[in-house]
N, C-alpha and C. Protein backbone atom coordinates (compact mmCIF):
# COMPACT_ATOMS: atom_id res chain seq x y z
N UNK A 1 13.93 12.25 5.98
CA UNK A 1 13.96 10.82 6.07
C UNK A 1 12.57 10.30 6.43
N UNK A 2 12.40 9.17 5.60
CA UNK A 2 10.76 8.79 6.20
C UNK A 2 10.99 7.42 6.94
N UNK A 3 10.17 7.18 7.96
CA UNK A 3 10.19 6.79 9.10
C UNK A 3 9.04 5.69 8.17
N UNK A 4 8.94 4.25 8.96
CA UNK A 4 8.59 2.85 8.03
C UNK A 4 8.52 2.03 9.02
N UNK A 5 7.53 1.53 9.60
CA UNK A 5 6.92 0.64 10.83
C UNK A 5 6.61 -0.44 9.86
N UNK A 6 6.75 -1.54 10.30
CA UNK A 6 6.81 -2.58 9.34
C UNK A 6 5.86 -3.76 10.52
N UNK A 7 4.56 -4.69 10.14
CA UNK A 7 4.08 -5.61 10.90
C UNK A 7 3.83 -6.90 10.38
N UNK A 8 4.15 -7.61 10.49
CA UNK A 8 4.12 -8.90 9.85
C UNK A 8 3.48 -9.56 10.57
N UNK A 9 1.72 -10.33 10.14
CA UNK A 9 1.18 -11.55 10.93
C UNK A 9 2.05 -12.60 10.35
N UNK A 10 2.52 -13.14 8.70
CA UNK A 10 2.48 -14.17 8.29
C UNK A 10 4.09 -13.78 7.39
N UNK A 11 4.91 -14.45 7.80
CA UNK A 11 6.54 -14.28 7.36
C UNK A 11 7.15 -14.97 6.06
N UNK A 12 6.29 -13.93 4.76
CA UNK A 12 6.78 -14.50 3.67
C UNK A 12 7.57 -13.41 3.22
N UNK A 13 7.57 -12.44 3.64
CA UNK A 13 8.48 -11.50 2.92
C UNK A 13 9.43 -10.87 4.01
N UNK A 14 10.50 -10.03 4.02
CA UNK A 14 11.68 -9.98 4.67
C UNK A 14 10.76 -8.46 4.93
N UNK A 15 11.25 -8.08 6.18
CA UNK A 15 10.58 -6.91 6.41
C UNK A 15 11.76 -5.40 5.36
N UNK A 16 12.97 -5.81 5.26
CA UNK A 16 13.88 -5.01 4.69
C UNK A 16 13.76 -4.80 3.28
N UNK A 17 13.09 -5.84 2.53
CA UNK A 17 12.84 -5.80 1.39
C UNK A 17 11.42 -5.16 1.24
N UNK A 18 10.64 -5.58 2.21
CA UNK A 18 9.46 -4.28 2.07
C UNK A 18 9.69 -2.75 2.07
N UNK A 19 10.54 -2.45 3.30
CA UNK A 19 11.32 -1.46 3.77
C UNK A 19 11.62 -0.45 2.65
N UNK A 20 12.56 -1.16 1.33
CA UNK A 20 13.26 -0.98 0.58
C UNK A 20 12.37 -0.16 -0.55
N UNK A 21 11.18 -0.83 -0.94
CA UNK A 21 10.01 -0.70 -1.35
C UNK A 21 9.10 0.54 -1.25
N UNK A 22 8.56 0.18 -0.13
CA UNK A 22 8.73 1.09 -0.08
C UNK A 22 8.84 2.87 0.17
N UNK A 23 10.43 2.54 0.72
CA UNK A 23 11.15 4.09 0.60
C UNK A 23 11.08 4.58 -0.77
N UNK A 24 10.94 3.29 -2.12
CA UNK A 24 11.27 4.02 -3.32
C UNK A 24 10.27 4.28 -3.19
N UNK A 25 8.78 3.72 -3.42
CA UNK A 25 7.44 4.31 -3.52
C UNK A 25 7.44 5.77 -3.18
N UNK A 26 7.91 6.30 -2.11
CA UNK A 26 7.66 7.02 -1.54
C UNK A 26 8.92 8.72 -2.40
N UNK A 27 9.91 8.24 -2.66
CA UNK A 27 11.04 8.78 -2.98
C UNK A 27 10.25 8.85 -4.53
N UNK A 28 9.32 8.07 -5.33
CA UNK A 28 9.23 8.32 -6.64
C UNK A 28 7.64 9.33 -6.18
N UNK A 29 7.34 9.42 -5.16
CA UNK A 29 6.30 10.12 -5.24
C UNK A 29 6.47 11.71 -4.61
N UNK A 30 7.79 11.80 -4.51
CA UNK A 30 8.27 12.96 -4.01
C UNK A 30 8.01 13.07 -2.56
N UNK A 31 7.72 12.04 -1.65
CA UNK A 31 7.26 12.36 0.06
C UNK A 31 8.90 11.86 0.78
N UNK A 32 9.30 13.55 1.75
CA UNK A 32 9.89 13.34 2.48
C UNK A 32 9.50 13.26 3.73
N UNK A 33 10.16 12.88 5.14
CA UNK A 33 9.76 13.34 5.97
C UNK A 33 8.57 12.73 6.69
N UNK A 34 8.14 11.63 6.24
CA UNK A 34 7.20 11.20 6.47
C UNK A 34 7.12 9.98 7.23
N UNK A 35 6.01 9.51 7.65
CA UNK A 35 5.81 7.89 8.71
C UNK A 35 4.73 7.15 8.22
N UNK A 36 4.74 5.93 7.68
CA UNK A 36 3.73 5.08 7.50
C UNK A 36 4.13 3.57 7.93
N UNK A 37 2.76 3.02 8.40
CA UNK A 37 2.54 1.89 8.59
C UNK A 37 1.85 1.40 7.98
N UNK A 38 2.82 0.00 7.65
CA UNK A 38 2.46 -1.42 6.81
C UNK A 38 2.39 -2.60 7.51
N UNK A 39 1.09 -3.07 7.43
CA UNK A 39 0.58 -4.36 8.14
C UNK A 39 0.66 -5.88 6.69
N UNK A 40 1.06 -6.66 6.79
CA UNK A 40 0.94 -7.77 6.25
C UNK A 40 0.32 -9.00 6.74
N UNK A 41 -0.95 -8.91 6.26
CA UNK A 41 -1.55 -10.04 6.95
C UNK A 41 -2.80 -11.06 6.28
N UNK A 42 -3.63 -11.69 7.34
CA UNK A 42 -4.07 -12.82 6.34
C UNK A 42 -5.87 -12.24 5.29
N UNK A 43 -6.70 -13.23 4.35
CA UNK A 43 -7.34 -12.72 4.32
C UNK A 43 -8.87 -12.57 5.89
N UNK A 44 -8.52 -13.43 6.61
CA UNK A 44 -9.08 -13.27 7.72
C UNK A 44 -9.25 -11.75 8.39
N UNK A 45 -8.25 -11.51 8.82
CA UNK A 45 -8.13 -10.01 9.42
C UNK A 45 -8.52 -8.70 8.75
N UNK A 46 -7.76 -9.03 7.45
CA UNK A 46 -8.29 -8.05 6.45
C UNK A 46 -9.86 -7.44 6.29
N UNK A 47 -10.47 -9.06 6.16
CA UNK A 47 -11.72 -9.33 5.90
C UNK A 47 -12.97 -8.31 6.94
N UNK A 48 -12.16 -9.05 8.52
CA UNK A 48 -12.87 -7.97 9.31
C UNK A 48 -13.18 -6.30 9.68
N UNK A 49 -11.62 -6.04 9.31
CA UNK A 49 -11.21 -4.45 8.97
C UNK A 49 -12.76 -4.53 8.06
N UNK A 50 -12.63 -4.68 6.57
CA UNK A 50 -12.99 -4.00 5.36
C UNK A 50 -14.51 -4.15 6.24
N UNK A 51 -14.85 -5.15 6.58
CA UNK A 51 -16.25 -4.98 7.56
C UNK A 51 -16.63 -4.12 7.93
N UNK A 52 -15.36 -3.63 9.30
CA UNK A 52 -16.03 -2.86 10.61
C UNK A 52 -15.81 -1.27 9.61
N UNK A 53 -14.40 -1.31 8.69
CA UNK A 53 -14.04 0.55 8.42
C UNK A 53 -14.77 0.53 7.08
N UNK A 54 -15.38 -0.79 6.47
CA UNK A 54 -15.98 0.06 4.88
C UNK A 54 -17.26 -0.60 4.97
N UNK A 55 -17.78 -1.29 5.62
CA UNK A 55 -19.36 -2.48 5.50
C UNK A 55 -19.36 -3.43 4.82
N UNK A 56 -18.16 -3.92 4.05
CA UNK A 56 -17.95 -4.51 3.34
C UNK A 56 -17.51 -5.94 3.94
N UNK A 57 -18.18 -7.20 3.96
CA UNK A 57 -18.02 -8.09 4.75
C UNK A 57 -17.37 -9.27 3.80
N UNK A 58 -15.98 -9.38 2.64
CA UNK A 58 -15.25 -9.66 2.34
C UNK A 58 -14.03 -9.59 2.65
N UNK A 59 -12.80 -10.35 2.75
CA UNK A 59 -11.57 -10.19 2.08
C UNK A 59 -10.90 -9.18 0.79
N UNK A 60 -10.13 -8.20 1.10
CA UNK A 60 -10.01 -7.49 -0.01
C UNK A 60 -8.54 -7.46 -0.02
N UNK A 61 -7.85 -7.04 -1.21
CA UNK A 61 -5.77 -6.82 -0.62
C UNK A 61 -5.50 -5.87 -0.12
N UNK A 62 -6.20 -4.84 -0.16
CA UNK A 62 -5.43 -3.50 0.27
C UNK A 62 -6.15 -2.64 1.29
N UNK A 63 -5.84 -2.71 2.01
CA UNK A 63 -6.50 -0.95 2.63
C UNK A 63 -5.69 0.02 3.28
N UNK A 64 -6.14 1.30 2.82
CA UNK A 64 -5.60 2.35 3.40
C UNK A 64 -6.46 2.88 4.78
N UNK A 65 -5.46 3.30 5.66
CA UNK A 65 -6.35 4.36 6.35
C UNK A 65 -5.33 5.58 6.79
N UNK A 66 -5.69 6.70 5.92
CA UNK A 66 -4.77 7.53 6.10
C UNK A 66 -4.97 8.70 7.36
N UNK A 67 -3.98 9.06 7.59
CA UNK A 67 -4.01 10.40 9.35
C UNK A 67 -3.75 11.74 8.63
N UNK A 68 -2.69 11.79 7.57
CA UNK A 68 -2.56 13.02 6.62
C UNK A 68 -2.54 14.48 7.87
N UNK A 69 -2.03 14.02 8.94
CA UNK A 69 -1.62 14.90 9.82
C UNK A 69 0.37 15.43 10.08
N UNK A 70 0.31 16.77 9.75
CA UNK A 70 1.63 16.68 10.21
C UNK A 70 2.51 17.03 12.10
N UNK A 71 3.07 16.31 12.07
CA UNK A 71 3.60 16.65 13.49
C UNK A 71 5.02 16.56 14.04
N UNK A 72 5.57 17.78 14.45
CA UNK A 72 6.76 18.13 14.30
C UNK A 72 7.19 18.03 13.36
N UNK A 73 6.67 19.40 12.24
CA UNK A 73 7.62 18.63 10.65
C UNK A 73 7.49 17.29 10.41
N UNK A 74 6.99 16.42 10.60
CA UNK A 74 6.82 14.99 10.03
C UNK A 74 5.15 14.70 9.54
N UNK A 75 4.78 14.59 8.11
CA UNK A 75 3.60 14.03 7.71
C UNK A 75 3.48 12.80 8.51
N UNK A 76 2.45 12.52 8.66
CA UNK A 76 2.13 11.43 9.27
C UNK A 76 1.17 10.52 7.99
N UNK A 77 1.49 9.73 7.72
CA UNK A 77 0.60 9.21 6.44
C UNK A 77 0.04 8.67 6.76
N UNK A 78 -0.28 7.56 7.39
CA UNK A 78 -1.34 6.04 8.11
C UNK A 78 -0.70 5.10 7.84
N UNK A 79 -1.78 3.90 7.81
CA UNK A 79 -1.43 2.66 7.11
C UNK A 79 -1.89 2.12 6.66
N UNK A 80 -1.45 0.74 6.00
CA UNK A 80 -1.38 -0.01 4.30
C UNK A 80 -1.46 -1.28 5.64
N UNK A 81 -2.58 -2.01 4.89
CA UNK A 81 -2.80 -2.85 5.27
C UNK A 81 -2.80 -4.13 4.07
N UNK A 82 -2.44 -4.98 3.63
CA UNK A 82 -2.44 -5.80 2.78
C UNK A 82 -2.81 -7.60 3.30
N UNK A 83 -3.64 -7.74 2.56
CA UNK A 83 -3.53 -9.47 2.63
C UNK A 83 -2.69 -10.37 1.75
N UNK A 84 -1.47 -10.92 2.33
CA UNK A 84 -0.94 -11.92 1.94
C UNK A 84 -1.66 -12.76 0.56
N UNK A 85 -2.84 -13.24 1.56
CA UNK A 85 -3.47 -14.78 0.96
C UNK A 85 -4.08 -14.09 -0.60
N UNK A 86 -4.81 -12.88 -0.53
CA UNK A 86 -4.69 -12.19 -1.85
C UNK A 86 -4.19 -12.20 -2.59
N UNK A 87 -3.17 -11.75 -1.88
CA UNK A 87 -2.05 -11.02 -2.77
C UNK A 87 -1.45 -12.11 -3.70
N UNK A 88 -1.08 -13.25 -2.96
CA UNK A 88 -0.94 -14.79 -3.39
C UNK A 88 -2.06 -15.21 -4.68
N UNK A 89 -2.83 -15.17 -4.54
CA UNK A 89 -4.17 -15.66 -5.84
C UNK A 89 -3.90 -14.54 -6.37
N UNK A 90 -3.75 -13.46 -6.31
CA UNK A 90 -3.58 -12.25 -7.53
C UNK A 90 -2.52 -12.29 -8.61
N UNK A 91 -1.28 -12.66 -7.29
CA UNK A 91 0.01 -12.51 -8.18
C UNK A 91 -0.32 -14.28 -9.32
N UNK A 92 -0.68 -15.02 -8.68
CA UNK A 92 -0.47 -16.16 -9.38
C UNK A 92 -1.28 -15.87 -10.63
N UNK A 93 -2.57 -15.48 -10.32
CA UNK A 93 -3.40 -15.14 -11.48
C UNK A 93 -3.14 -14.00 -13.07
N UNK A 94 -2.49 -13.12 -12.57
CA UNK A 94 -1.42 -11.99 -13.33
C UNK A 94 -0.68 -12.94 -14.02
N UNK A 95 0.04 -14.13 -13.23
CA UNK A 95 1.72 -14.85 -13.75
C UNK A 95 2.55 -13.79 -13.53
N UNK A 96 2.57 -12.90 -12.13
CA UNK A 96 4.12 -12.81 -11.52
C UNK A 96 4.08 -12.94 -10.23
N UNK A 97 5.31 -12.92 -9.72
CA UNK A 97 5.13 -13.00 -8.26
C UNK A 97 4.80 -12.22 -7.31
N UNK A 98 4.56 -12.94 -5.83
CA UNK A 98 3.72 -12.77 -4.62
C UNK A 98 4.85 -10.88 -4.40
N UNK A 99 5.97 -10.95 -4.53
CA UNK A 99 6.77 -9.51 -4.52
C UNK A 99 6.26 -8.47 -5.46
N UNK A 100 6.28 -9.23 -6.53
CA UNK A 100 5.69 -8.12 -7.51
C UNK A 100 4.01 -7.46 -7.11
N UNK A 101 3.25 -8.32 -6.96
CA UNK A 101 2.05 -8.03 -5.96
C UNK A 101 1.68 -7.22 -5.18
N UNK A 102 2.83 -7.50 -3.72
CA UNK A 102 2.89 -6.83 -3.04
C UNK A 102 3.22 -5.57 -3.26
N UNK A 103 4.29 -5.36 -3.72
CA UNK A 103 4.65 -4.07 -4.26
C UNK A 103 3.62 -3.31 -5.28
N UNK A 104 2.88 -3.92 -5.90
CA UNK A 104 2.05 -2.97 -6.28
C UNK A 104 0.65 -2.79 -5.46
N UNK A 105 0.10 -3.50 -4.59
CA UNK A 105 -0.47 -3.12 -3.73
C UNK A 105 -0.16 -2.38 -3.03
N UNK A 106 1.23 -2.16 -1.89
CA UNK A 106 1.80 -0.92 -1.61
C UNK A 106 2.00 0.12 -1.89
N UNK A 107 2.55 0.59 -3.69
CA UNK A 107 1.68 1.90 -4.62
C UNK A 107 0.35 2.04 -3.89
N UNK A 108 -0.45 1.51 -4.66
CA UNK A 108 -1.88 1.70 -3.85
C UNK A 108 -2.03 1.64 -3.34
N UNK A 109 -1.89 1.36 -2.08
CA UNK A 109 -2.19 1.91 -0.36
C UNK A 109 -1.58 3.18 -0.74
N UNK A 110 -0.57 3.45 -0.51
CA UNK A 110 0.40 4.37 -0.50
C UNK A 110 -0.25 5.68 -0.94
N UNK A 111 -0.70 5.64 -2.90
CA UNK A 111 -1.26 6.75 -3.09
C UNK A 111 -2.72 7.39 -2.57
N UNK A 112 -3.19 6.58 -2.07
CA UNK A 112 -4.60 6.67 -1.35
C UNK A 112 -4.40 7.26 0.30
N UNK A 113 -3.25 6.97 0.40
CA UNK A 113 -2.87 7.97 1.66
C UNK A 113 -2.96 9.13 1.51
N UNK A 114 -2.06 9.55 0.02
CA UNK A 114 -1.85 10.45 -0.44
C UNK A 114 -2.88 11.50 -0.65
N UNK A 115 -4.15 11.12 -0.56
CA UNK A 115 -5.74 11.87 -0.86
C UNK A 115 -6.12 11.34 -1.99
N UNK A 116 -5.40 10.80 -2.90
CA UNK A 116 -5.85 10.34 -4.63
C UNK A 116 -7.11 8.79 -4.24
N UNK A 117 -7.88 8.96 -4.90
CA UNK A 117 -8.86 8.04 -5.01
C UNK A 117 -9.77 7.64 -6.22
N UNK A 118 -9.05 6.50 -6.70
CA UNK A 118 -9.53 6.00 -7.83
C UNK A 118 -11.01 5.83 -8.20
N UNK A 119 -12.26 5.47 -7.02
CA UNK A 119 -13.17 5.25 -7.02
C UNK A 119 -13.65 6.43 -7.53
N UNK A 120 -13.73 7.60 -6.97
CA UNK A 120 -14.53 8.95 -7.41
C UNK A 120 -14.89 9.14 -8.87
N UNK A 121 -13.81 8.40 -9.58
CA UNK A 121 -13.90 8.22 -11.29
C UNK A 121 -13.06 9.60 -11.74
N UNK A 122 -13.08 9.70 -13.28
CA UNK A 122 -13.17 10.98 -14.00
C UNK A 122 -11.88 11.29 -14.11
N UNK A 123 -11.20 12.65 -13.91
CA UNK A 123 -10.04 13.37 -13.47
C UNK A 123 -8.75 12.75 -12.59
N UNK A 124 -9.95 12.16 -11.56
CA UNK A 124 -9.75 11.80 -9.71
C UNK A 124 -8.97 10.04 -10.42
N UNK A 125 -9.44 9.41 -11.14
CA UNK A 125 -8.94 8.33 -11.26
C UNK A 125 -8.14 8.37 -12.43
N UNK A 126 -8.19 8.87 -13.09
CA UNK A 126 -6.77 9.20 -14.15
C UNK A 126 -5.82 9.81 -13.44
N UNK A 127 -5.93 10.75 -12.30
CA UNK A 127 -4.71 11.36 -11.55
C UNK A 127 -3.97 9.89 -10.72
N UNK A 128 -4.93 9.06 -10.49
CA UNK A 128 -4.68 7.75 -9.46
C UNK A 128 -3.92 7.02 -10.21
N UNK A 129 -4.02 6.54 -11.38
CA UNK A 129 -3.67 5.61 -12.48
C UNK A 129 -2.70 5.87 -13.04
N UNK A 130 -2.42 7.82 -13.24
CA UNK A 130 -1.30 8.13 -13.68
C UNK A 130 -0.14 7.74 -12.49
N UNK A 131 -0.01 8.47 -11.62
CA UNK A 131 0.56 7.70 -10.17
C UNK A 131 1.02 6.68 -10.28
N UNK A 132 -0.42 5.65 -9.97
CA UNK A 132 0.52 4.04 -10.04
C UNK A 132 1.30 3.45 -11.33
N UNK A 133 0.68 4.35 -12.33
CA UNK A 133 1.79 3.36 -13.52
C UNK A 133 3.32 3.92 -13.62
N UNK A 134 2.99 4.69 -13.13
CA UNK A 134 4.51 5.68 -12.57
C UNK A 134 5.73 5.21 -11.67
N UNK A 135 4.68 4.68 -10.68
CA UNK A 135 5.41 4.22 -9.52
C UNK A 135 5.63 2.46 -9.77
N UNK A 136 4.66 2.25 -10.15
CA UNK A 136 4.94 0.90 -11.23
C UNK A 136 6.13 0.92 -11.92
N UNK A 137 5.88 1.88 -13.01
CA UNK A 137 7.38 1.61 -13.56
C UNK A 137 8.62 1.73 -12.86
N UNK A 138 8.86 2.49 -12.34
CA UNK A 138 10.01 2.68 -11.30
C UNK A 138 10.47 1.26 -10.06
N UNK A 139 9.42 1.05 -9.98
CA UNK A 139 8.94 -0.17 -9.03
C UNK A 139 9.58 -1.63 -9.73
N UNK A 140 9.42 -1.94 -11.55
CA UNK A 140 9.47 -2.62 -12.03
C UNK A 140 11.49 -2.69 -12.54
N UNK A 141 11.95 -1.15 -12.18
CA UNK A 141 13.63 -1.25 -12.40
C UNK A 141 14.56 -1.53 -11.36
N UNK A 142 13.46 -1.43 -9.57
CA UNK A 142 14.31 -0.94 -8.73
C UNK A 142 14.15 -2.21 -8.19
């Protein structure tokens, strides 16, 4: 069973329906047993994270920071940090919604826990891409 800490600064989404989310993410990526934390919040906060953990002194939607430690039989994955206010101008910009968004920002946190990292290029980001369109699709029935 995987264990799902849920933090909400800004209450647009139901924490159960994240919840729901995802466990499938996680269930289509084959991880049992596991614990991650998901922060939902503004692009303010975000902004400072991507600062202080990447130098990057923007607003971005997603970040991972993964622990990839196990303890007592339980992976420990990290956490998914997402900006709302992003996520909001993204989904609108796509034409779907702020859920659909989210949820695919959560893939991506998610697989970047996982060790996969799109940036490296090559192999490393076709293994990433294969992933999310995977979990995408699954994402897009459930």
């Amino acid at each position: 069973m995987n264990e799902i800490e849920i933090k909400l600064r800004k209450r647009r989404l139901k924490k159960t329906w994240l919840r729901k989310r995802a466990e499938l993410i996680l269930r289509v990526l084959g991880v049992e047993n596991s614990e991650l934390s998901i922060l939902l919040t503004d692009d303010e906060e975000i902004r400072e994270l991507n600062r202080v953990y990447r130098g990057k002194d923007r607003p971005t939607d997603v970040l991972s920071f993964p622990i990839g430690e196990e303890v007592a039989g339980r992976l420990i994955l990290g956490d998914v940090v997402i900006s709302l206010d992003t996520a909001r101008r993204q989904a609108e910009g796509l034409g779907h919604t702020l859920e659909e968004e989210v949820s695919r920002l959560l893939a991506h946190g998610i697989i970047h826990l996982l060790g996969y990292d799109h940036e490296l290029g090559g192999e490393e980001e076709e293994r990433f891409r294969a992933l999310e369109e995977r979990v995408n699709a699954e994402l897009g029935r459930g």
